[in-house]
N, C-alpha and C. Protein backbone atom coordinates (compact mmCIF):
# COMPACT_ATOMS: atom_id res chain seq x y z
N UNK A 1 7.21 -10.28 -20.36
CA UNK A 1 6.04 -10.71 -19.65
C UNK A 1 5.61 -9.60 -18.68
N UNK A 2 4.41 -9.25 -18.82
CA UNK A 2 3.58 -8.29 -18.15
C UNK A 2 3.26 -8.60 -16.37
N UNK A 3 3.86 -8.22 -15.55
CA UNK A 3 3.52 -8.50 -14.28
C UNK A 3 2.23 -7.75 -13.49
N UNK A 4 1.28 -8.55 -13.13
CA UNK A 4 0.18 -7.60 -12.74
C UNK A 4 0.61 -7.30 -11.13
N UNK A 5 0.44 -5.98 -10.61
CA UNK A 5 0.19 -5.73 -9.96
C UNK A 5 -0.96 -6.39 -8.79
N UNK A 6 -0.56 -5.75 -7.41
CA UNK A 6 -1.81 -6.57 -6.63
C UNK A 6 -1.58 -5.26 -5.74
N UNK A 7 -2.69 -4.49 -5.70
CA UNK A 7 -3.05 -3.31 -4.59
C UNK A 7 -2.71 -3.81 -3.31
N UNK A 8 -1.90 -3.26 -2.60
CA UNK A 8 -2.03 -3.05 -1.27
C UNK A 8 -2.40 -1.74 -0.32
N UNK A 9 -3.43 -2.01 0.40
CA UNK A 9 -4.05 -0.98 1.16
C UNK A 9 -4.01 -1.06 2.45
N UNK A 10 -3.50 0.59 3.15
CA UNK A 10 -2.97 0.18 3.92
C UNK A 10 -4.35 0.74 4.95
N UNK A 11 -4.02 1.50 6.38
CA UNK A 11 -4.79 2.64 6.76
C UNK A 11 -4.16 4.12 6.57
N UNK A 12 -3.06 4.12 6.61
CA UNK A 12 -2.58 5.55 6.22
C UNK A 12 -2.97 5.80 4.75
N UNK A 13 -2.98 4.88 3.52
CA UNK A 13 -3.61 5.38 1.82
C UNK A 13 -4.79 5.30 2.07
N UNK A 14 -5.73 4.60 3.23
CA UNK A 14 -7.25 4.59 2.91
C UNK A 14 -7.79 5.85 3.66
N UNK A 15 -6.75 6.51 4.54
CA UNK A 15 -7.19 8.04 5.21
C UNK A 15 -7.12 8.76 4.11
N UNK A 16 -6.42 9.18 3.10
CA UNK A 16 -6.67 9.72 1.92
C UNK A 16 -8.16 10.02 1.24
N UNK A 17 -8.41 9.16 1.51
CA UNK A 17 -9.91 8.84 1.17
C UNK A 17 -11.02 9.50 1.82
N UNK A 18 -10.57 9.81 2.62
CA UNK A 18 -12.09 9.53 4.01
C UNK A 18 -13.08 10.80 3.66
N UNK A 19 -12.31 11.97 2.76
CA UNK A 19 -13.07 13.39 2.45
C UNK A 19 -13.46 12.98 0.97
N UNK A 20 -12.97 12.03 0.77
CA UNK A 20 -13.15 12.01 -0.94
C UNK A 20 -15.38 12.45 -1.22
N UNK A 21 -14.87 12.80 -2.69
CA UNK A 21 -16.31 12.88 -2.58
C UNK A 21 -17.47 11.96 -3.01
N UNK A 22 -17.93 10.97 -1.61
CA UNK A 22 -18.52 9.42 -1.93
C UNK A 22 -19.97 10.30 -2.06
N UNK A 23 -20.99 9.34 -3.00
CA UNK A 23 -20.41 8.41 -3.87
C UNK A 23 -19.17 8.31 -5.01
N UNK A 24 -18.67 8.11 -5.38
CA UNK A 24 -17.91 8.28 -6.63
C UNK A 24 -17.16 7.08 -7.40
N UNK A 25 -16.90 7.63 -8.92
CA UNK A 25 -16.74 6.64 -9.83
C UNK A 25 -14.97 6.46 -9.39
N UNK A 26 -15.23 5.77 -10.21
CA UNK A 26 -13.02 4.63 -10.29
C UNK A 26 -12.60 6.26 -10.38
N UNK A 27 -12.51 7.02 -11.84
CA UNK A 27 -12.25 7.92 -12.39
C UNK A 27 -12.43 9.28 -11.41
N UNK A 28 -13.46 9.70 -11.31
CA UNK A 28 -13.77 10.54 -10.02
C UNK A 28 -12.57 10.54 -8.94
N UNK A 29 -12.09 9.15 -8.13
CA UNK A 29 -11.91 9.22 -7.04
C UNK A 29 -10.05 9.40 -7.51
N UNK A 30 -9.91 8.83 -8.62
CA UNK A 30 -8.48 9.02 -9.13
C UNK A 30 -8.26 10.45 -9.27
N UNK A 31 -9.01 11.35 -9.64
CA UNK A 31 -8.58 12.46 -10.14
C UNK A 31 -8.79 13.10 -8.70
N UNK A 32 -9.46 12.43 -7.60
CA UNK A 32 -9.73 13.69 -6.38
C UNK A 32 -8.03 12.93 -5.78
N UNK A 33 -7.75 11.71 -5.67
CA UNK A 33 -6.31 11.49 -5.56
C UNK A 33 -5.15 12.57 -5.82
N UNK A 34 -5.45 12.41 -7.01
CA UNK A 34 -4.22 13.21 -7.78
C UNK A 34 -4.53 14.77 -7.06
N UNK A 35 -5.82 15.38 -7.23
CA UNK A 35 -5.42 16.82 -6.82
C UNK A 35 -5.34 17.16 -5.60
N UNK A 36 -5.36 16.10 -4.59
CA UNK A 36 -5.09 16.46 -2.90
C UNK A 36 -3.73 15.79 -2.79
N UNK A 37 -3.10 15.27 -3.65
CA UNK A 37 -1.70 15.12 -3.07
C UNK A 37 -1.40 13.95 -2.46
N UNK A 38 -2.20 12.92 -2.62
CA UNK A 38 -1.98 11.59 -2.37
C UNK A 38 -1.06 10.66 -2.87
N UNK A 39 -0.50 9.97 -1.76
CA UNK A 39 0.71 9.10 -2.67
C UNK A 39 0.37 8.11 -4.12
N UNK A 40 1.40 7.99 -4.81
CA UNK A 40 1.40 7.43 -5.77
C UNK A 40 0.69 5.78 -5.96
N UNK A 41 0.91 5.33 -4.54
CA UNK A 41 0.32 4.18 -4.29
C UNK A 41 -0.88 3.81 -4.14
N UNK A 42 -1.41 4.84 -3.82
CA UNK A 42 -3.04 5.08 -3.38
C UNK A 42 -3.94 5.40 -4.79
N UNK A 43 -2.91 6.23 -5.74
CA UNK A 43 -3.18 6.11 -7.20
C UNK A 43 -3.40 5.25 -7.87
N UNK A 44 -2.31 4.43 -7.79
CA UNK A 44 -1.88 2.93 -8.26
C UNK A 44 -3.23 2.59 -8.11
N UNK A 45 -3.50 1.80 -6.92
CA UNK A 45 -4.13 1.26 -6.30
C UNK A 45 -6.02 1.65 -7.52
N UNK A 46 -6.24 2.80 -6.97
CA UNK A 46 -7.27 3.01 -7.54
C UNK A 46 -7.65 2.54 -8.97
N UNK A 47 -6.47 2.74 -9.92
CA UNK A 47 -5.91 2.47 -11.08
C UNK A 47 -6.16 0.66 -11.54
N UNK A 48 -5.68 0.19 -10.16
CA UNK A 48 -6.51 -1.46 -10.72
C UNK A 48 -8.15 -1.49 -10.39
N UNK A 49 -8.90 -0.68 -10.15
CA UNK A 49 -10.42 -1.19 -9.91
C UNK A 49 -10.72 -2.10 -11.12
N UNK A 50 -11.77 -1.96 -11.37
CA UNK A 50 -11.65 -3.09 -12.80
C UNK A 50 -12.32 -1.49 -12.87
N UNK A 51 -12.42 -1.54 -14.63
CA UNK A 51 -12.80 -0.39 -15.53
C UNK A 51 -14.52 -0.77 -15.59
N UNK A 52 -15.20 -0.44 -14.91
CA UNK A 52 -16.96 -0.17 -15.33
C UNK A 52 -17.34 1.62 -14.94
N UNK A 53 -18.27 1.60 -15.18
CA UNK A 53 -19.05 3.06 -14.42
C UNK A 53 -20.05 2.68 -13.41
N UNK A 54 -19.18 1.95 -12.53
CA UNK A 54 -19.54 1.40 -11.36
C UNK A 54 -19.21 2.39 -10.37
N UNK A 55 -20.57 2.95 -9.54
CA UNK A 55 -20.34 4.27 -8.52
C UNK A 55 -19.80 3.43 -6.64
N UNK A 56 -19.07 3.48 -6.18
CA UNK A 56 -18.55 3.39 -5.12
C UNK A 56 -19.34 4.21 -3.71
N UNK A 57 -19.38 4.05 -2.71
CA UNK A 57 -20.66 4.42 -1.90
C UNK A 57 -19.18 5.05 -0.81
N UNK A 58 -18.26 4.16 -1.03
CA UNK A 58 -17.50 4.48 0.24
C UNK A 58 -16.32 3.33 0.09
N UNK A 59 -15.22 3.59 1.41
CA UNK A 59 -13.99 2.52 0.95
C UNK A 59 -14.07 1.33 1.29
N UNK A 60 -15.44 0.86 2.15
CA UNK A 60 -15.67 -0.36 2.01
C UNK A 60 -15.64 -1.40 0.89
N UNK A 61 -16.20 -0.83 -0.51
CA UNK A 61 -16.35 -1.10 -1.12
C UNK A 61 -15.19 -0.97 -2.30
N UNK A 62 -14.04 -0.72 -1.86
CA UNK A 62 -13.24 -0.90 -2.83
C UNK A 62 -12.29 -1.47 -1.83
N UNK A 63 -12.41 -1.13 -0.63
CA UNK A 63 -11.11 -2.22 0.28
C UNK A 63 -12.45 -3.18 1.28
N UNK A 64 -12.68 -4.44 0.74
CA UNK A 64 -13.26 -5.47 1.50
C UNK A 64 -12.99 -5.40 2.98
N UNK A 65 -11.80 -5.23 3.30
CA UNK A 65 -11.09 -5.69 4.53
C UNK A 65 -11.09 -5.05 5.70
N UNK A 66 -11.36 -3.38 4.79
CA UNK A 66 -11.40 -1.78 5.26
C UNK A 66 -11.53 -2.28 7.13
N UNK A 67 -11.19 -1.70 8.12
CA UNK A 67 -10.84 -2.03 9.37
C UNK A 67 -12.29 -1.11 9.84
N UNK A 68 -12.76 -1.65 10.23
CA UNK A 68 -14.56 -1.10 11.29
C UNK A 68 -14.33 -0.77 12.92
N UNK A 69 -15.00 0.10 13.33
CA UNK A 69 -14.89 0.26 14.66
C UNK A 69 -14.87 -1.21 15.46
N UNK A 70 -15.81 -2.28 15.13
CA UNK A 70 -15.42 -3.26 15.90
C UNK A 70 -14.74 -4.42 15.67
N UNK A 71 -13.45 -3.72 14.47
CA UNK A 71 -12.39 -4.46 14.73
C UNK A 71 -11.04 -4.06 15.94
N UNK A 72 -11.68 -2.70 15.75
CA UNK A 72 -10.02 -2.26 17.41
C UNK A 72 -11.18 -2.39 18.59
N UNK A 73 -12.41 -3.18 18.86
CA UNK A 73 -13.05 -3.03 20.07
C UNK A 73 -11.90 -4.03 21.59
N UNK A 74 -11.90 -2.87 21.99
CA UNK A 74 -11.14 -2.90 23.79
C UNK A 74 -12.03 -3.07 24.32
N UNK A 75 -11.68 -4.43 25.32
CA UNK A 75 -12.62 -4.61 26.20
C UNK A 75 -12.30 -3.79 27.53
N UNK A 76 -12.89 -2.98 28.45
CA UNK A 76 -12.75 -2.38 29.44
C UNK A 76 -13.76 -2.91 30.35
N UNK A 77 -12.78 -3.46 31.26
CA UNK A 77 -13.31 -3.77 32.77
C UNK A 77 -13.26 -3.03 34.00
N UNK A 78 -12.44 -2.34 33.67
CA UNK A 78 -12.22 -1.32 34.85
C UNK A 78 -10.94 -1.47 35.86
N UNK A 79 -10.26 -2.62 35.48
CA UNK A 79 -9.36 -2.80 36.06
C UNK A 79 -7.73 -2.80 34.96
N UNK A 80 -6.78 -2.06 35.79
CA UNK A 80 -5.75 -1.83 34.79
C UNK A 80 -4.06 -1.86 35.49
């Protein structure tokens, strides 16, 4: 029995990313993986997109969850 995999993404495999060259396809972004030296996981990972020639804009769009500036927003009051 075939066990599927389930990507996990972290922020250290999605920094991998951040030079990649967006837009880009599943294929594209696998092969810029592989030749900068990215872990195997981050490979993986790419490796389950589903298979279309569907172009990617950025890692939002392949990690939903991807962390935004105003998810670490600190509130500063001035007092500490």
């Amino acid at each position: 029995m075939k066990r599927k995999s389930v990507a996990i993404w972290t922020m250290e495999l999605a920094s991998y990313l951040e030079d990649a060259p967006w837009p880009a396809s599943k294929e594209e972004l696998i092969d810029y993986a592989t030749r900068t030296g990215a872990p195997i996981q981050l490979v993986e990972n790419l490796q389950e997109l589903e298979d279309s020639d569907e172009v990617y804009e950025s890692i939002d769009e392949i990690w939903p969850d991807y962390p935004t500036d105003e998810d670490f927003f600190f509130e500063d009051e001035g007092e500490y």
